[in-house]
N, C-alpha and C. Protein backbone atom coordinates (compact mmCIF):
# COMPACT_ATOMS: atom_id res chain seq x y z
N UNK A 1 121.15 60.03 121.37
CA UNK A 1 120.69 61.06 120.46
C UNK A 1 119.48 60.53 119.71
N UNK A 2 118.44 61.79 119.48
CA UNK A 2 117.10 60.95 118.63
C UNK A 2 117.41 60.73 117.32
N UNK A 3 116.89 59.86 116.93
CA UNK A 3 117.12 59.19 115.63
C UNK A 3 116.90 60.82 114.56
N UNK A 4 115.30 61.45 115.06
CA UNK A 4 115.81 63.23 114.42
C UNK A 4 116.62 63.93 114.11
N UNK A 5 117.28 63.92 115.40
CA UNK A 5 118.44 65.12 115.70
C UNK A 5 119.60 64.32 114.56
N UNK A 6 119.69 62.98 114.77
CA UNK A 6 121.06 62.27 114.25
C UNK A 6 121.34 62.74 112.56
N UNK A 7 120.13 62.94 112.06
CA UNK A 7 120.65 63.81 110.73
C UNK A 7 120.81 65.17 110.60
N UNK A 8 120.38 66.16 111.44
CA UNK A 8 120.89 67.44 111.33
C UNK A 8 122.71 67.34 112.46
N UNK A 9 122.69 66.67 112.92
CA UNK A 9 124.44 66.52 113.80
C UNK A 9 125.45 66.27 112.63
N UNK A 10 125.89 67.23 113.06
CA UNK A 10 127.47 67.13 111.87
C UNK A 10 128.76 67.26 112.99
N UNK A 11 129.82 66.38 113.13
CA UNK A 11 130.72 66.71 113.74
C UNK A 11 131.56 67.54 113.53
N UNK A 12 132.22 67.84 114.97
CA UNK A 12 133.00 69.64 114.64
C UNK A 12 134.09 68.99 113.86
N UNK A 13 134.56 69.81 112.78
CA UNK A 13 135.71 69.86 112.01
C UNK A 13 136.98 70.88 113.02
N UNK A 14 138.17 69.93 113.61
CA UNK A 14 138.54 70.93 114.52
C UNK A 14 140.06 71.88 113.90
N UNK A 15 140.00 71.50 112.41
CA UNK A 15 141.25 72.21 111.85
C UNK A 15 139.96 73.21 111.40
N UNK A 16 139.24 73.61 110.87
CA UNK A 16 138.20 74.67 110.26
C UNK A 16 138.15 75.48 111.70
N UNK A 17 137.90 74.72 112.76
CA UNK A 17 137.42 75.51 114.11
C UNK A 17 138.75 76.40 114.32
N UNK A 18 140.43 75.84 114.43
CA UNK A 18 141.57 76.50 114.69
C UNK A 18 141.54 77.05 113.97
N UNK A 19 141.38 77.26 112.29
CA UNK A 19 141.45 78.27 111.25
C UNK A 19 140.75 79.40 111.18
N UNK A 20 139.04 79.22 112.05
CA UNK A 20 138.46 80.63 112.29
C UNK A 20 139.33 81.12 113.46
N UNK A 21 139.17 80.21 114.59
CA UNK A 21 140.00 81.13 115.31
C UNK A 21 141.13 82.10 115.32
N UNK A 22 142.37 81.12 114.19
CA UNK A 22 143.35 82.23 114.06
C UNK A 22 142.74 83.50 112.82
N UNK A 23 141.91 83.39 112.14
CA UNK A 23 141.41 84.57 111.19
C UNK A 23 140.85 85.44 111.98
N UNK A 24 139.49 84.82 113.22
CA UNK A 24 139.47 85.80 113.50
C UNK A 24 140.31 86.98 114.65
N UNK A 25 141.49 86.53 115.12
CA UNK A 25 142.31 86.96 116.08
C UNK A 25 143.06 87.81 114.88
N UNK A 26 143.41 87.65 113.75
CA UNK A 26 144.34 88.50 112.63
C UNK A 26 143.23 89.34 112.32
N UNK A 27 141.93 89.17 111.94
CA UNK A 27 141.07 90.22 111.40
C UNK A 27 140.54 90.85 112.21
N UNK A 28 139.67 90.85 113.23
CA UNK A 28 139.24 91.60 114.34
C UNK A 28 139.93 91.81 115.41
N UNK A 29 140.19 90.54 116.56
CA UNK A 29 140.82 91.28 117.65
C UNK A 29 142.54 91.98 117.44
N UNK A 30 143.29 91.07 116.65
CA UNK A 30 144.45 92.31 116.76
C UNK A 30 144.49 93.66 116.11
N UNK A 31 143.60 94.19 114.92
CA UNK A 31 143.36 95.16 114.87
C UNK A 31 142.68 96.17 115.89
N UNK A 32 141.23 95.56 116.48
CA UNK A 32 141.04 96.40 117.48
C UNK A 32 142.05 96.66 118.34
N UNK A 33 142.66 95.89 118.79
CA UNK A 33 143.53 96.01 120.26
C UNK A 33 144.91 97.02 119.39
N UNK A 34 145.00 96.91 118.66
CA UNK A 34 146.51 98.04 118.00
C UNK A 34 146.12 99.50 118.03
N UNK A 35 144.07 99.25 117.85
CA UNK A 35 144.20 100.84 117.47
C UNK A 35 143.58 101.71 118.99
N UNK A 36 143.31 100.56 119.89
CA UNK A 36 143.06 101.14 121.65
C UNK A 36 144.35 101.23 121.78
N UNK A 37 145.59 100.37 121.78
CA UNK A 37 146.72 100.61 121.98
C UNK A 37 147.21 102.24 121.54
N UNK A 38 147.25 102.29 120.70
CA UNK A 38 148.15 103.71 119.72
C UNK A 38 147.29 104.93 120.70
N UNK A 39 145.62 104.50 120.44
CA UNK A 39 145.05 105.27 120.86
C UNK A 39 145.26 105.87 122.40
N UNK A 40 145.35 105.14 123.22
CA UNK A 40 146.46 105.42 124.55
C UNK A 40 147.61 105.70 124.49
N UNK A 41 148.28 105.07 123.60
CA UNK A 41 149.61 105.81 123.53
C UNK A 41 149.77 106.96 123.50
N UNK A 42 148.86 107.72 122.39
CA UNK A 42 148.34 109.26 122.00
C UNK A 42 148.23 109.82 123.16
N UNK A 43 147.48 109.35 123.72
CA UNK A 43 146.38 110.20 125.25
C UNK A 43 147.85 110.43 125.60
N UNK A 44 148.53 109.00 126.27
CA UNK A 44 149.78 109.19 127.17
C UNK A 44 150.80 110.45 127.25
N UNK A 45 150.97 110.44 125.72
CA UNK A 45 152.35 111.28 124.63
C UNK A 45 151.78 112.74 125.40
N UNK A 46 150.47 113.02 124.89
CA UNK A 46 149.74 114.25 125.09
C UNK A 46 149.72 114.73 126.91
N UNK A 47 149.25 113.70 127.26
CA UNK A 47 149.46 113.85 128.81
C UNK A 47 150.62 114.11 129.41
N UNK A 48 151.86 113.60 129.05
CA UNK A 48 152.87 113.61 128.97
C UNK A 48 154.03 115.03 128.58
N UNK A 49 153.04 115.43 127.75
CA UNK A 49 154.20 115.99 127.03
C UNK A 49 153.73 117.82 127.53
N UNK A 50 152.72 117.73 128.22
CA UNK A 50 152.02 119.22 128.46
C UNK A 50 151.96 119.06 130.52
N UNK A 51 153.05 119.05 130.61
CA UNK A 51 153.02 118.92 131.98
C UNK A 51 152.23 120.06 132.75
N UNK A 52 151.10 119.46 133.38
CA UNK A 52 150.36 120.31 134.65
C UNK A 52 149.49 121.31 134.04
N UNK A 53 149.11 120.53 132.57
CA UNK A 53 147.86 121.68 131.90
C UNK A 53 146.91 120.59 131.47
N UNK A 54 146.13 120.51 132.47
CA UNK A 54 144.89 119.91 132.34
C UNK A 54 143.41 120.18 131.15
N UNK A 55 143.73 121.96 130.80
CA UNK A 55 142.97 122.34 130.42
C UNK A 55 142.83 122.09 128.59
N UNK A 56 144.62 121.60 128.21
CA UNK A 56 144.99 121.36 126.91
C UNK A 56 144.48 119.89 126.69
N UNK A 57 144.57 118.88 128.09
CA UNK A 57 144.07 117.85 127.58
C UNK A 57 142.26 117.59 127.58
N UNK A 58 141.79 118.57 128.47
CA UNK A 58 140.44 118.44 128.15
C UNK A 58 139.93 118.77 126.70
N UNK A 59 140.81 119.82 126.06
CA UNK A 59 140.29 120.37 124.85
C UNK A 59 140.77 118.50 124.09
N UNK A 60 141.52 118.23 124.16
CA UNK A 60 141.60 117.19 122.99
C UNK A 60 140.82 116.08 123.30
N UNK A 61 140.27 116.26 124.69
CA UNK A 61 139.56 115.13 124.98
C UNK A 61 138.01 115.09 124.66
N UNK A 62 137.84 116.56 124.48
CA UNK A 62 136.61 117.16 123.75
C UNK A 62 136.77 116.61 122.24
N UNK A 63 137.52 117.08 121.64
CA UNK A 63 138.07 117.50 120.35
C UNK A 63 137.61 115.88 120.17
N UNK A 64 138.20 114.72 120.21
CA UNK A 64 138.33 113.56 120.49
C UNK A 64 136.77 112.98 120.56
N UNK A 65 135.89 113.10 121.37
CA UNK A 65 134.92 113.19 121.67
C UNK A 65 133.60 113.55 120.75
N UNK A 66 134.03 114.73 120.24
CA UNK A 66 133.52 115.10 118.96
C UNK A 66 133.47 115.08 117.53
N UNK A 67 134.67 114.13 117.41
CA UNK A 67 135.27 113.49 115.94
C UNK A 67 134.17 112.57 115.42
N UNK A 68 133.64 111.32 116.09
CA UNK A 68 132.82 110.65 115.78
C UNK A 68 131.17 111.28 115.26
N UNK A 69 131.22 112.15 116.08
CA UNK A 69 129.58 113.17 115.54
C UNK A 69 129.56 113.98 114.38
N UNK A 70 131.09 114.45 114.41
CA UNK A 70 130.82 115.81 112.90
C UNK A 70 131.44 114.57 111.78
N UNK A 71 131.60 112.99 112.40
CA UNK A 71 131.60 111.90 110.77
C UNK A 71 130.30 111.92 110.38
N UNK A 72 129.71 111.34 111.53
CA UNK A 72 128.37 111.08 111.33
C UNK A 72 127.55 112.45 110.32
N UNK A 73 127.88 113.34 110.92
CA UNK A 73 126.77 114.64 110.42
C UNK A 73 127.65 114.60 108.75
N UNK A 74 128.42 114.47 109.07
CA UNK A 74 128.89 114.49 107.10
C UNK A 74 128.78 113.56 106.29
N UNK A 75 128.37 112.09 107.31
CA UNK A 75 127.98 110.64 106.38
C UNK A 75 126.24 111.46 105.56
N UNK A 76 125.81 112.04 106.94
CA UNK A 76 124.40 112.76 106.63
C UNK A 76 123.85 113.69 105.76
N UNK A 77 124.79 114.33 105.69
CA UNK A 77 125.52 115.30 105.01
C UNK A 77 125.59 115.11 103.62
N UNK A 78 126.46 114.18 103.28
CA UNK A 78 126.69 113.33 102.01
C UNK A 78 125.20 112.46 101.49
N UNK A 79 124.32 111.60 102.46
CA UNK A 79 123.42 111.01 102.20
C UNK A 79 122.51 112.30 101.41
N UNK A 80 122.08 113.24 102.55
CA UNK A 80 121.62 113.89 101.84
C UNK A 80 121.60 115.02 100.25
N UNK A 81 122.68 115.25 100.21
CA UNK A 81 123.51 115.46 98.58
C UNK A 81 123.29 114.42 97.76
N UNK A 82 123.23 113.21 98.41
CA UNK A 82 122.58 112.22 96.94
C UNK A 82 120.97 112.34 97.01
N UNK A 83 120.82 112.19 98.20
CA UNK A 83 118.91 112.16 97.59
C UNK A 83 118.37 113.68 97.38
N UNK A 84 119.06 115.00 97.22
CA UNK A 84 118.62 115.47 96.30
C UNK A 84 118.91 115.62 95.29
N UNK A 85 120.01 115.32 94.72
CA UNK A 85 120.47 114.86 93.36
C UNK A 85 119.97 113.59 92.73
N UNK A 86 119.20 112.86 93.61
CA UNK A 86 118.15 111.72 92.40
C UNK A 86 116.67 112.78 92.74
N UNK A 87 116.73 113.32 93.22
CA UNK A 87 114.98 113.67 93.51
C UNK A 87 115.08 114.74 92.41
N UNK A 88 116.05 115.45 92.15
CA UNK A 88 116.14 116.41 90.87
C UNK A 88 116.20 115.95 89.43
N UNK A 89 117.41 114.34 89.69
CA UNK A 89 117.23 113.91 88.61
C UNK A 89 115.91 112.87 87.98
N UNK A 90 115.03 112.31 89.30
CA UNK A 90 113.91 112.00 88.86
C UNK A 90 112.39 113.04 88.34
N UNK A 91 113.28 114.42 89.52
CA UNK A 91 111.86 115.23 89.06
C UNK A 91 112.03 115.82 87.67
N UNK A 92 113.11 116.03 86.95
CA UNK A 92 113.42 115.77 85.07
C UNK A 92 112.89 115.11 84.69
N UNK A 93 112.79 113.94 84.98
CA UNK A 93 112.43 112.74 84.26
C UNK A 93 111.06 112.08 84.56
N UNK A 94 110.49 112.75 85.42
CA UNK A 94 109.03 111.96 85.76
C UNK A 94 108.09 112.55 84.97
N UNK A 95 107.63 114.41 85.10
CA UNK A 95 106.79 114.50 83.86
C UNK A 95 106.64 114.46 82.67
N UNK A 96 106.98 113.69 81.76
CA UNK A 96 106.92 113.11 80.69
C UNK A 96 106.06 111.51 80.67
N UNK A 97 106.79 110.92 81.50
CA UNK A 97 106.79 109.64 82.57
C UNK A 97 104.68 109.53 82.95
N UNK A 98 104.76 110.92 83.58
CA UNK A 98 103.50 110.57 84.34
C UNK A 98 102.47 111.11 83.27
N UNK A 99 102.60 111.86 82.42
CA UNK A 99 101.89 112.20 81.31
C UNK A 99 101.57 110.86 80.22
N UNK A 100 102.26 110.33 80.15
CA UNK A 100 102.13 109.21 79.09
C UNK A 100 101.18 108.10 80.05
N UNK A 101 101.66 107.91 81.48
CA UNK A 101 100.70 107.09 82.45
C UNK A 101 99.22 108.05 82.46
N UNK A 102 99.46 109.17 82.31
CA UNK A 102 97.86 109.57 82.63
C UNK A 102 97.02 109.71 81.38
N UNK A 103 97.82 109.73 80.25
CA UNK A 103 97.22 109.70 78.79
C UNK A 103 96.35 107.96 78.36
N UNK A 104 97.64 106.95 79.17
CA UNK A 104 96.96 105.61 78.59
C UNK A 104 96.17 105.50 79.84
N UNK A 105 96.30 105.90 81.35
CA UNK A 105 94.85 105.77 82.29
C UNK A 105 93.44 106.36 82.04
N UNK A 106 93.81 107.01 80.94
CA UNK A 106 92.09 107.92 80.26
C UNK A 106 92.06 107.04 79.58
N UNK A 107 92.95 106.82 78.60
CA UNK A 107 92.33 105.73 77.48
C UNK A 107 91.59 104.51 78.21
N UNK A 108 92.36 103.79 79.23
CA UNK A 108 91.52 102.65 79.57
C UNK A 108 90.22 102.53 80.08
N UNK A 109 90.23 104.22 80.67
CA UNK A 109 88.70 104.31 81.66
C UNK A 109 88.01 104.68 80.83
N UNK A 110 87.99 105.51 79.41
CA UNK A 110 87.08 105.79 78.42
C UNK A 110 86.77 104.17 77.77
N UNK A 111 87.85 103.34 77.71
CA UNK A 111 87.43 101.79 76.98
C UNK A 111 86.62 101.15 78.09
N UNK A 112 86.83 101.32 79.37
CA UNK A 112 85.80 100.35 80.33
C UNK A 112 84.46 101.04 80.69
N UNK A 113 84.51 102.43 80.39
CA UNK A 113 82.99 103.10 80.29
C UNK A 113 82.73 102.77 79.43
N UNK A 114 83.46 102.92 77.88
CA UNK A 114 82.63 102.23 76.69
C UNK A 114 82.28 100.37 76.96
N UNK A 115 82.90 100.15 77.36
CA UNK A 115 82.56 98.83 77.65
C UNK A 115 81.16 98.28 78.62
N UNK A 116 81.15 99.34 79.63
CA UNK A 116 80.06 99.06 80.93
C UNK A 116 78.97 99.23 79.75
N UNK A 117 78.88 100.95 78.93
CA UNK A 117 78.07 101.30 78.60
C UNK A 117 77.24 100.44 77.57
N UNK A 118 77.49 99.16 77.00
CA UNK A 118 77.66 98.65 76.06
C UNK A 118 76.61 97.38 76.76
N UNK A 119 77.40 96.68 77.62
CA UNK A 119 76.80 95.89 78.20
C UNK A 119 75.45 96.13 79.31
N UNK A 120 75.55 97.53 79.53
CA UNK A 120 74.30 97.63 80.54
C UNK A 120 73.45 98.31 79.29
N UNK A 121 73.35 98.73 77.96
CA UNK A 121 72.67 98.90 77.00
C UNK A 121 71.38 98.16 77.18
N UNK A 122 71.98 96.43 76.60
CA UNK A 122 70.30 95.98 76.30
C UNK A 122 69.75 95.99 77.83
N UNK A 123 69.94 95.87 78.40
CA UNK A 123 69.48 95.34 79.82
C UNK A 123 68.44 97.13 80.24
N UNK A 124 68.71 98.43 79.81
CA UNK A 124 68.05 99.36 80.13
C UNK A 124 66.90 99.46 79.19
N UNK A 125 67.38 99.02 77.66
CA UNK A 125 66.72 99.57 76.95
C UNK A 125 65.67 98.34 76.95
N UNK A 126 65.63 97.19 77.23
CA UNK A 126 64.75 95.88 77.83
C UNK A 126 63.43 96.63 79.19
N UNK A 127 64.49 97.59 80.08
CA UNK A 127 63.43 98.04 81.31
C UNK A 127 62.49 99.19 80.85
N UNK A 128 62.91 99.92 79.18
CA UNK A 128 62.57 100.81 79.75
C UNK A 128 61.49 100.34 78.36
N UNK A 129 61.37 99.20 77.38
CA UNK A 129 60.36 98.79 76.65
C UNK A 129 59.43 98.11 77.53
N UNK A 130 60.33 97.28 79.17
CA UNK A 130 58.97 96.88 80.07
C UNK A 130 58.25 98.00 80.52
N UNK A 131 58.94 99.21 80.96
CA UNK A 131 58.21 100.42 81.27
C UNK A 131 56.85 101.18 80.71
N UNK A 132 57.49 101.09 79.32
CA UNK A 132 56.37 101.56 78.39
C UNK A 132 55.45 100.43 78.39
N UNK A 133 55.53 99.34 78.24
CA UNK A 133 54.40 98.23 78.12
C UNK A 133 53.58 98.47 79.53
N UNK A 134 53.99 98.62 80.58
CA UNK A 134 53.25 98.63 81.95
C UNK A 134 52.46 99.96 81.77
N UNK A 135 53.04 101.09 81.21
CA UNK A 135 52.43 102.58 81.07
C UNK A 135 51.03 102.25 80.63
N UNK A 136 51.43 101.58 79.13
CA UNK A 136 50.19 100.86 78.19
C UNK A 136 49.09 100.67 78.83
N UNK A 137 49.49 99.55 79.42
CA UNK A 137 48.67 98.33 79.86
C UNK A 137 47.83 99.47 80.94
N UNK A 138 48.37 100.07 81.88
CA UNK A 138 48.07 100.50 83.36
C UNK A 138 46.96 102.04 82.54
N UNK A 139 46.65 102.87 80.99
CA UNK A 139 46.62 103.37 80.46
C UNK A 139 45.07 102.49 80.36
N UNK A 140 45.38 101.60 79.73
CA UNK A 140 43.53 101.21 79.03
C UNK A 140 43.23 100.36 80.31
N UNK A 141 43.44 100.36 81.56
CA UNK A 141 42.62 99.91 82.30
C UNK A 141 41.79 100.10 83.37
């Protein structure tokens, strides 16, 4: 091993390694596998129990089929019931909000025009006493 690698290498801890394993066999796989189980069981019971009517188990197999989409459309459903209930409760609350932002954004642009105006002052009123001096001069000659 490179002398590199030898400080990022940590040896496996193999009671931590058996301890995920059995967590994750109690938290994920035996739950999944109980609820494919039941879930066949269901199909079976149903298949079972409606002898030689194919047409009762297509409906549940539809029915079945379509459970997962009308969650979804009501997770959507629900999403959307909150974002217009903040977009109502922000559109309350913003003009006041954007009035006070557009009251101090005048103030600052009236202070940095007063400000430009201030500083480009001497510098015009300098061109426009060279102006008149050149008028002068260009006048008596």
């Amino acid at each position: 091993m490179d002398p590199e690698q030898a400080e990022f290498y940590h040896p496996r801890n193999l009671a931590t390694r058996r301890r995920h394993r059995i967590e994750s066999w109690w938290q994920i796989w035996f739950p999944l596998l109980l609820v494919v189980s039941l879930l066949a069981g269901g199909v079976y019971l149903l298949a079972a129990s409606s002898p030689g009517s194919l047409g009762a188990l297509a409906q549940v197999s539809t029915m079945l089929i379509a459970m997962p989409l009308l969650l979804i459309g009501l997770l959507l459903l629900l999403i959307l019931g909150v974002a217009i209930y903040a977009v109502s409760y922000v559109i309350g609350w913003l003009p006041p909000l954007a009035f006070r932002i557009q009251s101090l954004a005048a103030r600052i642009a009236a202070a940095s025009r007063r400000t430009a105006d201030l500083a480009a002052e001497p510098v015009l009123r300098l061109d426009s006493w060279a102006g008149v001096a050149r008028h002068v001069i260009e006048r008596f000659r």
